[in-house]
C-alpha atoms as a PDB file:
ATOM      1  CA  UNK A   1      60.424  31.201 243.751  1.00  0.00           C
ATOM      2  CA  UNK A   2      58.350  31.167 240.449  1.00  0.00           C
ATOM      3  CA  UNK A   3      55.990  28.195 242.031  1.00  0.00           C
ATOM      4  CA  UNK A   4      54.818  30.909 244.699  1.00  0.00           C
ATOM      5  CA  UNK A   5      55.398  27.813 246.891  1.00  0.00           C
ATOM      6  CA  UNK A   6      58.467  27.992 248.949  1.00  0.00           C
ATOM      7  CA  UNK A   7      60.150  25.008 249.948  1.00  0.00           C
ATOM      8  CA  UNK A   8      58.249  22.927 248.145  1.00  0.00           C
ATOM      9  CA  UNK A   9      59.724  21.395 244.751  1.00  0.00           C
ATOM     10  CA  UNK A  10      56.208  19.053 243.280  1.00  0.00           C
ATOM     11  CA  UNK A  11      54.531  22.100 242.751  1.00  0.00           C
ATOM     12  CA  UNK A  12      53.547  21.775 238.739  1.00  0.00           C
ATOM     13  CA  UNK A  13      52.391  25.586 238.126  1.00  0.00           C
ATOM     14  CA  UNK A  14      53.477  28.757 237.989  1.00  0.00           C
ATOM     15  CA  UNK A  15      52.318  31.121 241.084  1.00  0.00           C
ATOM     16  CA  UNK A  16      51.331  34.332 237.849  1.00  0.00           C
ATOM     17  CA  UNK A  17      49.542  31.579 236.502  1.00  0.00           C
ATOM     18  CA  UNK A  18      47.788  30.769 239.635  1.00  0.00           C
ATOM     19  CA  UNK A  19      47.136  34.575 240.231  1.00  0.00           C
ATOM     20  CA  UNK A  20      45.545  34.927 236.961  1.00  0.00           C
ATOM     21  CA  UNK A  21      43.295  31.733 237.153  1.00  0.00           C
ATOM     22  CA  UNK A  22      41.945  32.811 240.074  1.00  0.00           C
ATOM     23  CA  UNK A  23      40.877  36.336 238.544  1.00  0.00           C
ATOM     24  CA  UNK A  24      37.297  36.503 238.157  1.00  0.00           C
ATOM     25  CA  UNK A  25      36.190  38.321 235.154  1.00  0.00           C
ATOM     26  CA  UNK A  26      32.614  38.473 233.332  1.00  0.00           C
ATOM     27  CA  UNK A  27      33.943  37.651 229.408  1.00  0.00           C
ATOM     28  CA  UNK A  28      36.868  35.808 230.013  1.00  0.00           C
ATOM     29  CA  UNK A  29      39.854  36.144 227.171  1.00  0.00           C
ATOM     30  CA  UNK A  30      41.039  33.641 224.910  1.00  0.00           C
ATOM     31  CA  UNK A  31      44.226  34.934 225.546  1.00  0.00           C
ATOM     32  CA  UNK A  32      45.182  35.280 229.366  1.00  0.00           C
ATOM     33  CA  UNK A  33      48.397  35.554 229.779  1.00  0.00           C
ATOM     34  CA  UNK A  34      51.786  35.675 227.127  1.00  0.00           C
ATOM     35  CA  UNK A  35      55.318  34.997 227.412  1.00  0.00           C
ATOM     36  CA  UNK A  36      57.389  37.228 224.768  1.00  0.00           C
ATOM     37  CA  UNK A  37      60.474  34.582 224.901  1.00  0.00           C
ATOM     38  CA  UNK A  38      61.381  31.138 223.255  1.00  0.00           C
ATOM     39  CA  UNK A  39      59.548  29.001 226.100  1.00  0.00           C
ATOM     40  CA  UNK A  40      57.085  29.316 228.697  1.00  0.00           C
ATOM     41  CA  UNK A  41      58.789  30.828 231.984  1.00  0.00           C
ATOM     42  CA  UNK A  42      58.227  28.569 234.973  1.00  0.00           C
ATOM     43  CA  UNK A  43      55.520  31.143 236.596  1.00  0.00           C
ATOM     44  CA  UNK A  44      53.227  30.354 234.078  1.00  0.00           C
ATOM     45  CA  UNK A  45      52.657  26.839 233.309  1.00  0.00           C
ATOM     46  CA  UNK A  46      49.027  25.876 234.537  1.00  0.00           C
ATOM     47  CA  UNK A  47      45.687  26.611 233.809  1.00  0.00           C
ATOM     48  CA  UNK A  48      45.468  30.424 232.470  1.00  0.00           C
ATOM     49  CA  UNK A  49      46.168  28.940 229.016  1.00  0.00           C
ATOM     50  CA  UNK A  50      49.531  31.148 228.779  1.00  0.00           C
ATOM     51  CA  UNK A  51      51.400  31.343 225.339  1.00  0.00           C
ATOM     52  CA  UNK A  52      54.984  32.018 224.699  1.00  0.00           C
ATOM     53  CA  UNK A  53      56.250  33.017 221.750  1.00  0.00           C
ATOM     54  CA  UNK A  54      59.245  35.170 220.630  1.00  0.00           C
ATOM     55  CA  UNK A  55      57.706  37.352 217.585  1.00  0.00           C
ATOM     56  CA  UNK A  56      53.785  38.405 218.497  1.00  0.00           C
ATOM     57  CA  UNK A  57      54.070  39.712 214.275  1.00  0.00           C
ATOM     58  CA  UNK A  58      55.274  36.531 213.299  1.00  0.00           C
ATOM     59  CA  UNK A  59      51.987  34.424 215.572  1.00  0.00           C
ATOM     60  CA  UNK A  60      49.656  32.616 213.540  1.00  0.00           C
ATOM     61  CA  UNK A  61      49.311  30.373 210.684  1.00  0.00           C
ATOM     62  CA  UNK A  62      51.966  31.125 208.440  1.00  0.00           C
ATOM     63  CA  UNK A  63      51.393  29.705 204.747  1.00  0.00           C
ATOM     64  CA  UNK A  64      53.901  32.361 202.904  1.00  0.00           C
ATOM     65  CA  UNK A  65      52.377  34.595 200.785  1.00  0.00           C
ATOM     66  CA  UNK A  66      49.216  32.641 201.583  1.00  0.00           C
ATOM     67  CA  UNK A  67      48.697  33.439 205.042  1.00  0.00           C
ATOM     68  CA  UNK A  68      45.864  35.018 204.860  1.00  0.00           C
ATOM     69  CA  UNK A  69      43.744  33.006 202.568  1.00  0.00           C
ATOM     70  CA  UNK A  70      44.882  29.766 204.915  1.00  0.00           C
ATOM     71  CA  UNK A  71      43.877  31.463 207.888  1.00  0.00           C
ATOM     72  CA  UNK A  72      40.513  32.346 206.620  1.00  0.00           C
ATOM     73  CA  UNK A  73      39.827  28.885 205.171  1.00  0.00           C
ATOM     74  CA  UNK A  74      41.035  27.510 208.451  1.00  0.00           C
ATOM     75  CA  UNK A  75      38.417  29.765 210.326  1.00  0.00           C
ATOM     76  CA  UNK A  76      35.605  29.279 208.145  1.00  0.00           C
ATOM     77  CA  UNK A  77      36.096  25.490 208.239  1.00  0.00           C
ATOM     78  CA  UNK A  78      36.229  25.154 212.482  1.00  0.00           C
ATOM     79  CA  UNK A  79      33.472  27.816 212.928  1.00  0.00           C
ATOM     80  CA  UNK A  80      31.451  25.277 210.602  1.00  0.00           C
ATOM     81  CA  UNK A  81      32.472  22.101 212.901  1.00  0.00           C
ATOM     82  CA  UNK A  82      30.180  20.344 215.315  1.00  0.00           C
ATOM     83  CA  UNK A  83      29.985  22.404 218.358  1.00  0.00           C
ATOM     84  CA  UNK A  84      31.063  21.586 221.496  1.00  0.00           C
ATOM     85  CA  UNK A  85      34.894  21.607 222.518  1.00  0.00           C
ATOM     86  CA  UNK A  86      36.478  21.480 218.804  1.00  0.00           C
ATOM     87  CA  UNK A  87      34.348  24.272 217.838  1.00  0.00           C
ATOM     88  CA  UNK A  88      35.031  26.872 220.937  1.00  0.00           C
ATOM     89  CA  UNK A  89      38.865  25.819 221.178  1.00  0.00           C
ATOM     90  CA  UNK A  90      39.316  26.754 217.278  1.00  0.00           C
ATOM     91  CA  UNK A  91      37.307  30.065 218.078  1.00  0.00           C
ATOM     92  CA  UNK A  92      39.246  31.015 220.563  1.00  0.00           C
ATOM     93  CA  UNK A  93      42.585  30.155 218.831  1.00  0.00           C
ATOM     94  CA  UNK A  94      41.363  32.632 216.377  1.00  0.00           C
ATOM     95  CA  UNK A  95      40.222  35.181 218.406  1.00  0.00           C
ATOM     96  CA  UNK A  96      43.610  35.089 220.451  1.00  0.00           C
ATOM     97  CA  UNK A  97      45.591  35.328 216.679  1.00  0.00           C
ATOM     98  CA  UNK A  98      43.195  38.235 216.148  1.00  0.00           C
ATOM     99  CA  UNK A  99      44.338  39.736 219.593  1.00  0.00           C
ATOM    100  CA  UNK A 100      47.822  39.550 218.867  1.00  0.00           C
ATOM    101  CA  UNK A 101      47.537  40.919 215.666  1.00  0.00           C
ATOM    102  CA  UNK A 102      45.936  44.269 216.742  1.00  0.00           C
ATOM    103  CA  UNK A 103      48.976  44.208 219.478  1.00  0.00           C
ATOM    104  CA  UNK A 104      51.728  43.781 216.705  1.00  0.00           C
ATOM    105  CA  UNK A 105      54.592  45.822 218.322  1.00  0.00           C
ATOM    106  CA  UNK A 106      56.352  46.652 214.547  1.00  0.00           C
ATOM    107  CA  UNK A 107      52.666  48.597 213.942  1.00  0.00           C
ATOM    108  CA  UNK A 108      52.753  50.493 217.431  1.00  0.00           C
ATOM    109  CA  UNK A 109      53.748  53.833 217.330  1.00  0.00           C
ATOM    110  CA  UNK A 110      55.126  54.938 220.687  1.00  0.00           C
ATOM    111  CA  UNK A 111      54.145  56.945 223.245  1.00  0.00           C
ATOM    112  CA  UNK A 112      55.264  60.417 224.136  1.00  0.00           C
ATOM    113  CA  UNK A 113      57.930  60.185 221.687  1.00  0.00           C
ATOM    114  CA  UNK A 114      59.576  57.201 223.398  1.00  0.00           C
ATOM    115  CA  UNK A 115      62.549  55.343 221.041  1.00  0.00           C
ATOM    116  CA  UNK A 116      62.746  51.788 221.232  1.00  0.00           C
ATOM    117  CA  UNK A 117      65.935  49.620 219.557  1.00  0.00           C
ATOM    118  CA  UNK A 118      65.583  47.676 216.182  1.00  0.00           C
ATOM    119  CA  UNK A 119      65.427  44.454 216.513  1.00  0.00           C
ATOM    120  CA  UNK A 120      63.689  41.615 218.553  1.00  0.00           C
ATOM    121  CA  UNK A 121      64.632  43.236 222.026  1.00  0.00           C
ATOM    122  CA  UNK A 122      62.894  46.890 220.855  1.00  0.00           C
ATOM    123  CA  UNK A 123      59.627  44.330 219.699  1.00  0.00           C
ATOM    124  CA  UNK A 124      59.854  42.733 222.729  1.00  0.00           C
ATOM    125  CA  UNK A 125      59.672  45.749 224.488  1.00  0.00           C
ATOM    126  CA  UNK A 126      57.085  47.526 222.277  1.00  0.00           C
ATOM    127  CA  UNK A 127      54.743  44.624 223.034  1.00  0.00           C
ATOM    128  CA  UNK A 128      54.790  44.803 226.608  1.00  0.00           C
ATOM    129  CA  UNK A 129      52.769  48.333 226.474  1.00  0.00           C
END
């Protein structure tokens, strides 16, 4: 059922990410589709470039209290490399991180006074906004 393909077992993508492949849009994102769980659900292996990951605060490169600092150096070095693939694959890393960041569901205040749980399953929730 999560193939889109009935009946047929060899199918090696995901039907969502299929659907959001095909969407045309003018600036496309570095970040098309995400999976808030441990692995990548079967509708969305493919070519969308989906990510799955079970803490969006806890997404990015994590060097303790040195996060930040290794995350700049590591953008300042790729934006510096030879352009081409390595160059627009590190940008877009970043700008996805970047994405993420500003969607950081323990920095969301909800909606129309709406309470969500503590824990990972309120986060997960709060990120799906």
């Amino acid at each position: 059922m999560e193939s889109g393909t009935p009946g047929v077992k060899s199918t090696s993508d995901g039907f969502l990410s299929r659907a959001v492949s095909e969407k045309k849009v003018a600036k496309p994102s570095p970040l098309r589709a995400l999976a808030v769980s441990p692995s990548l659900p079967r509708i969305l292996p493919g070519s969308a470039g989906a990510v799955s990951m079970t803490s969006v605060a806890d997404f990015g490169i994590r060097a303790g209290a040195s996060s930040g600092a290794a995350s700049d150096s590591f953008e300042s070095m790729y934006s510096e490399a030879v352009a081409g693939t390595l160059q627009r694959t590190a940008r877009d890393s970043f700008d996805a991180v970047k994405i993420l960041k500003s969607a950081d569901p323990s920095k969301i205040t909800p909606e129309n006074g709406a309470e969500y749980p503590k824990g990972p399953f309120g986060n997960s929730l709060k990120a799906l906004r």
